[in-house]
Protein backbone atom coordinates (compact mmCIF):
# COMPACT_ATOMS: atom_id res chain seq x y z
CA UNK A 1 34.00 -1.79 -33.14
CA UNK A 2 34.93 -2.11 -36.77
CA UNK A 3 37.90 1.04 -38.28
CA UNK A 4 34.97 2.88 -39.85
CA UNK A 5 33.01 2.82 -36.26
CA UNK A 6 35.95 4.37 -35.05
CA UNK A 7 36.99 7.02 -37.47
CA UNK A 8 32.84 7.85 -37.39
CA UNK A 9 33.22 8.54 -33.84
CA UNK A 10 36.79 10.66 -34.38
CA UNK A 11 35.26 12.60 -37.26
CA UNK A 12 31.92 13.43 -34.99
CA UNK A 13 34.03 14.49 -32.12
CA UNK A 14 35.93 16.86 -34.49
CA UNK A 15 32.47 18.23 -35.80
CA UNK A 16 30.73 18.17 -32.80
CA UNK A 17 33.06 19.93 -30.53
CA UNK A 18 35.91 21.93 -32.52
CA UNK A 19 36.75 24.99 -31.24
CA UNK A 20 37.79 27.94 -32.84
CA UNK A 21 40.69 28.62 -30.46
CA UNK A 22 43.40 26.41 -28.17
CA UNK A 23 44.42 28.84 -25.48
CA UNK A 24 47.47 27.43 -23.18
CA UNK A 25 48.42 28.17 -20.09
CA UNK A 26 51.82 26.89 -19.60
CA UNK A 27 53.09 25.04 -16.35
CA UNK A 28 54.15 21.95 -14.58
CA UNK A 29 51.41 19.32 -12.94
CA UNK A 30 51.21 18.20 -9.93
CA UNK A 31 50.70 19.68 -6.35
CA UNK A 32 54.56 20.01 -5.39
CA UNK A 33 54.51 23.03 -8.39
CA UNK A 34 51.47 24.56 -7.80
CA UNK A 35 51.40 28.36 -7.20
CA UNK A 36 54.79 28.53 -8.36
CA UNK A 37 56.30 31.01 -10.44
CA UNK A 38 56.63 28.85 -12.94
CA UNK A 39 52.83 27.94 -12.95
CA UNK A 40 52.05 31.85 -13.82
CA UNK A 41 50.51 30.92 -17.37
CA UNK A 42 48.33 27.42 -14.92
CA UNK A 43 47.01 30.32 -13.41
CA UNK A 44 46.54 32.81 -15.86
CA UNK A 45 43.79 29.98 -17.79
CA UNK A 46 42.59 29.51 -14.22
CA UNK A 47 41.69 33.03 -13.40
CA UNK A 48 40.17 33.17 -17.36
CA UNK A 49 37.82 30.26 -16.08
CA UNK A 50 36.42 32.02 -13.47
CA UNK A 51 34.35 33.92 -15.78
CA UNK A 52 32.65 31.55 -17.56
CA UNK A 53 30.46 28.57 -17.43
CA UNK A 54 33.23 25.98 -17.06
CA UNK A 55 32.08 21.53 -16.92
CA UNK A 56 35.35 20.91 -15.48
CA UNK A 57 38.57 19.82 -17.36
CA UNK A 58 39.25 16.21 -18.78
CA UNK A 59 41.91 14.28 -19.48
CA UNK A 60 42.88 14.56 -23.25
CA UNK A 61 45.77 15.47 -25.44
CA UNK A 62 48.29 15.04 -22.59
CA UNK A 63 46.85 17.40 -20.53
CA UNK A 64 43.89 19.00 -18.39
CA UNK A 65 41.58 20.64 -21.12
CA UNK A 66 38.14 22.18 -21.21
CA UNK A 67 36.00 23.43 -24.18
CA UNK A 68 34.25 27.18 -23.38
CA UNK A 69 32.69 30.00 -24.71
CA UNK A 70 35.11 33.13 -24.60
CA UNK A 71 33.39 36.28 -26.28
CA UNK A 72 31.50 34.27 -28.51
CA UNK A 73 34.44 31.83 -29.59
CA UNK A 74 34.59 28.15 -29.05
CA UNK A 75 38.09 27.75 -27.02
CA UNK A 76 39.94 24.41 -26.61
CA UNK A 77 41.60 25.69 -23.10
CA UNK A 78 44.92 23.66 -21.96
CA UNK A 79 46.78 22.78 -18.92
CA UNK A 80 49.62 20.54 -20.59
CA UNK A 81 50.63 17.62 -18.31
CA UNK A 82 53.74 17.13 -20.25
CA UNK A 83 56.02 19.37 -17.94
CA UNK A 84 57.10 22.57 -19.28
CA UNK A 85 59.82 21.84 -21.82
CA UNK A 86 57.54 19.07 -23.44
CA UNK A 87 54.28 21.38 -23.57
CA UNK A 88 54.54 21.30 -27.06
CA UNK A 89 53.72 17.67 -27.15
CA UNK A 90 50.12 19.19 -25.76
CA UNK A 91 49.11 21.81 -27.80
CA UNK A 92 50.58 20.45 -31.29
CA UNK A 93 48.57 17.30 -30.15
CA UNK A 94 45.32 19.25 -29.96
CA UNK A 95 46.12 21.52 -32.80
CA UNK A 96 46.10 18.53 -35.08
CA UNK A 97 43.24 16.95 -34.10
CA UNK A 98 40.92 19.83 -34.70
CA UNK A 99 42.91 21.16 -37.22
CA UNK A 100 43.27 24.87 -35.47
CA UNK A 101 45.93 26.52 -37.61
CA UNK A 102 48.89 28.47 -35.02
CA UNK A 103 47.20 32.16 -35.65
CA UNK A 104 44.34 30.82 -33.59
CA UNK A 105 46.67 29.33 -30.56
CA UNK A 106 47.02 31.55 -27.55
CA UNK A 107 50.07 30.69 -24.76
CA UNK A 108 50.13 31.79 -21.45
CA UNK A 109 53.01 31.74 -19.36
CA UNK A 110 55.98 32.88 -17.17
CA UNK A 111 58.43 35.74 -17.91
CA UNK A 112 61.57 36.67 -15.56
CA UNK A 113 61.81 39.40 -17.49
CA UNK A 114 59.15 41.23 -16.04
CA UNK A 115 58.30 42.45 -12.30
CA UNK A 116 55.12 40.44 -10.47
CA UNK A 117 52.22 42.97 -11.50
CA UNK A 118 53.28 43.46 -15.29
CA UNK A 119 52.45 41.33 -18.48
CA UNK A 120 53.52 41.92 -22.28
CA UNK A 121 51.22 40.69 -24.93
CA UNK A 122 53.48 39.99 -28.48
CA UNK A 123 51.77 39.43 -31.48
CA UNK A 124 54.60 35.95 -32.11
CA UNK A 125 58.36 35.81 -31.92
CA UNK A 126 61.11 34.05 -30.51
CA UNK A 127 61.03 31.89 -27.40
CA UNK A 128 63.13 34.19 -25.79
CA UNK A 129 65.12 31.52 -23.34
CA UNK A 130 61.67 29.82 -22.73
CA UNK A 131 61.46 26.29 -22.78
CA UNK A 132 57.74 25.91 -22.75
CA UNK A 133 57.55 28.38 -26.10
CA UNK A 134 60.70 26.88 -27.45
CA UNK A 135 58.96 23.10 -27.46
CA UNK A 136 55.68 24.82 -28.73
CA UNK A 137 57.95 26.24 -31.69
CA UNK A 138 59.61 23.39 -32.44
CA UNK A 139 56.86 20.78 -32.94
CA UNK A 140 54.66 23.49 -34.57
CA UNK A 141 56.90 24.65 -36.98
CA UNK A 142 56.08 28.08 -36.08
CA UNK A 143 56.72 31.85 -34.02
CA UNK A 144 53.53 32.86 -35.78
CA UNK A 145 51.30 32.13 -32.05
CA UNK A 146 50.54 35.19 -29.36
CA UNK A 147 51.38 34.99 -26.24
CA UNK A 148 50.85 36.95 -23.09
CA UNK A 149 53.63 36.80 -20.14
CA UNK A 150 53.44 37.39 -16.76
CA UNK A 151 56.03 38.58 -14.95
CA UNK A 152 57.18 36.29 -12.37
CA UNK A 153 59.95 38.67 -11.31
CA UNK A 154 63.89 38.45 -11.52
CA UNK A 155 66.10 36.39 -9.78
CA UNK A 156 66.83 38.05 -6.48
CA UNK A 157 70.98 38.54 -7.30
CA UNK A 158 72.52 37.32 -10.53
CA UNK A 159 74.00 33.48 -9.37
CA UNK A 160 70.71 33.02 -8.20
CA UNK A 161 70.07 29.44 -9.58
CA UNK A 162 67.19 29.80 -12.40
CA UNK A 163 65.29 26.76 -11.79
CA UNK A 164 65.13 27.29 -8.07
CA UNK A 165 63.68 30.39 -8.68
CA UNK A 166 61.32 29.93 -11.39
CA UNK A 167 59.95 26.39 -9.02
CA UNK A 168 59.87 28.73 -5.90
CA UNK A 169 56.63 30.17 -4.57
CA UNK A 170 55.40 33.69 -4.85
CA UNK A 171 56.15 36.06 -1.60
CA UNK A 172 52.91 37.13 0.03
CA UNK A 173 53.99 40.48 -0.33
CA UNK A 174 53.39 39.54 -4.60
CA UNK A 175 50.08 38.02 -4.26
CA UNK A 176 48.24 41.37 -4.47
CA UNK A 177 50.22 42.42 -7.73
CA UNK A 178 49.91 39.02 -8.78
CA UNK A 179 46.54 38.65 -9.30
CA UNK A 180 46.08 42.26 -10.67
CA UNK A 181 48.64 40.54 -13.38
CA UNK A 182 45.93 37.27 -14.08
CA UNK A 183 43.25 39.74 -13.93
CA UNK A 184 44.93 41.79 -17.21
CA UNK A 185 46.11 38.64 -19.03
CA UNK A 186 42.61 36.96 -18.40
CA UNK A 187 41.26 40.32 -19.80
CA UNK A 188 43.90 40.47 -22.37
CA UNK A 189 43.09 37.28 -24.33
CA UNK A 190 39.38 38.40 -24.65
CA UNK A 191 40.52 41.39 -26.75
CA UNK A 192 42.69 38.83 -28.66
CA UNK A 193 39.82 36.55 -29.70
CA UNK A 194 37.79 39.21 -30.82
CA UNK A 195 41.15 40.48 -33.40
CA UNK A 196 41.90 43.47 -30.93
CA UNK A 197 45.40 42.37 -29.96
CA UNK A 198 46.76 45.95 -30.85
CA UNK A 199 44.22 47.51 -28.13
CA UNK A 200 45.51 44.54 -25.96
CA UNK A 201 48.78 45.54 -25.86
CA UNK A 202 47.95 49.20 -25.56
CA UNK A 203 45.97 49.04 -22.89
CA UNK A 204 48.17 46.24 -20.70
CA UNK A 205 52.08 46.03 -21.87
């Protein structure tokens, strides 16, 4: 296959298949992490899949990704393989490739911050201690991305070691709350797409 074969075949895929959207779910791969609270923004896309006609994800950009209609929008959705404090690697990756500016990025993911049941939708910002938004940050250049958080709950007494609890599993007692929390964000992100993000965070933070 000859340079222009190939750049033929990069440009169709671009044409072909760009979506309007990349929406992230942050985590870590691999079945030792799964369901953990870490994993909250894995699970968040998950639960967003449910609703809609999904092929199944492929391998591509350094992660698990899927294209789908969400509310009329073609969205790029992403499980990053790259371990949380590399997700950027992902999503900046993918963001290239189809040339999706940041506006048009939507991460999922973990907060300590706030109790299992609760999520806060911000418009961009800070990473706020995160690792997965800091590495999205720094290989984007930018804060200018929302993001919805689910709360994954504090530690249980203040020398509490962090990673432990973020990599621990949810109680049983959570899973109730829990998934009332996917449902929201799942909803959330719809209201996003369509440029309702202030009726988003109304209505959930």
């Amino acid at each position: 296959m000859s340079i222009w074969d190939v750049f033929k075949k990069i440009e169709g895929e671009r044409s072909s298949l760009k979506p309007q959207f990349i929406i992230a779910g942050l985590g870590n791969p691999g079945l030792a992490y799964e369901n953990t609270r870490h994993n909250a923004g894995f699970m968040a896309v998950d639960r967003l899949l449910d609703e809609v006609q999904n092929t199944g994800f492929k391998l591509k950009f350094k992660s698990k990704c899927t294209t789908v209609s969400i509310s009329g929008k073609s969205c790029l959705i992403l499980k990053p393989e790259t371990f949380m404090n590399n997700s950027g690697e992902a999503i900046e990756a993918a963001m290239s490739f189809y040339k999706i500016p940041v506006q048009n990025l939507i991460v999922l993911s973990d907060d300590i911050s706030l109790d299992v049941g609760k999520i806060r939708i911000r418009r961009k910002g800070s990473s706020g201690g995160h690792n997965g938004i800091k590495s999205i940050i720094d290989l984007t250049g930018s804060e200018d991305f929302p993001r919805v958080k689910i709360g994954v709950g504090k530690k249980p007494r203040p020398d509490y070691d962090l990673a432990k609890w973020v990599l621990s599993k949810f109680f049983e007692s959570e899973r109730e709350a829990l998934s009332r929390a996917l449902d929201s964000a799942a909803q959330s992100v719809k209201l996003i797409l369509n440029g309702k993000t202030d009726e988003a965070m109304n209505k959930y933070n």
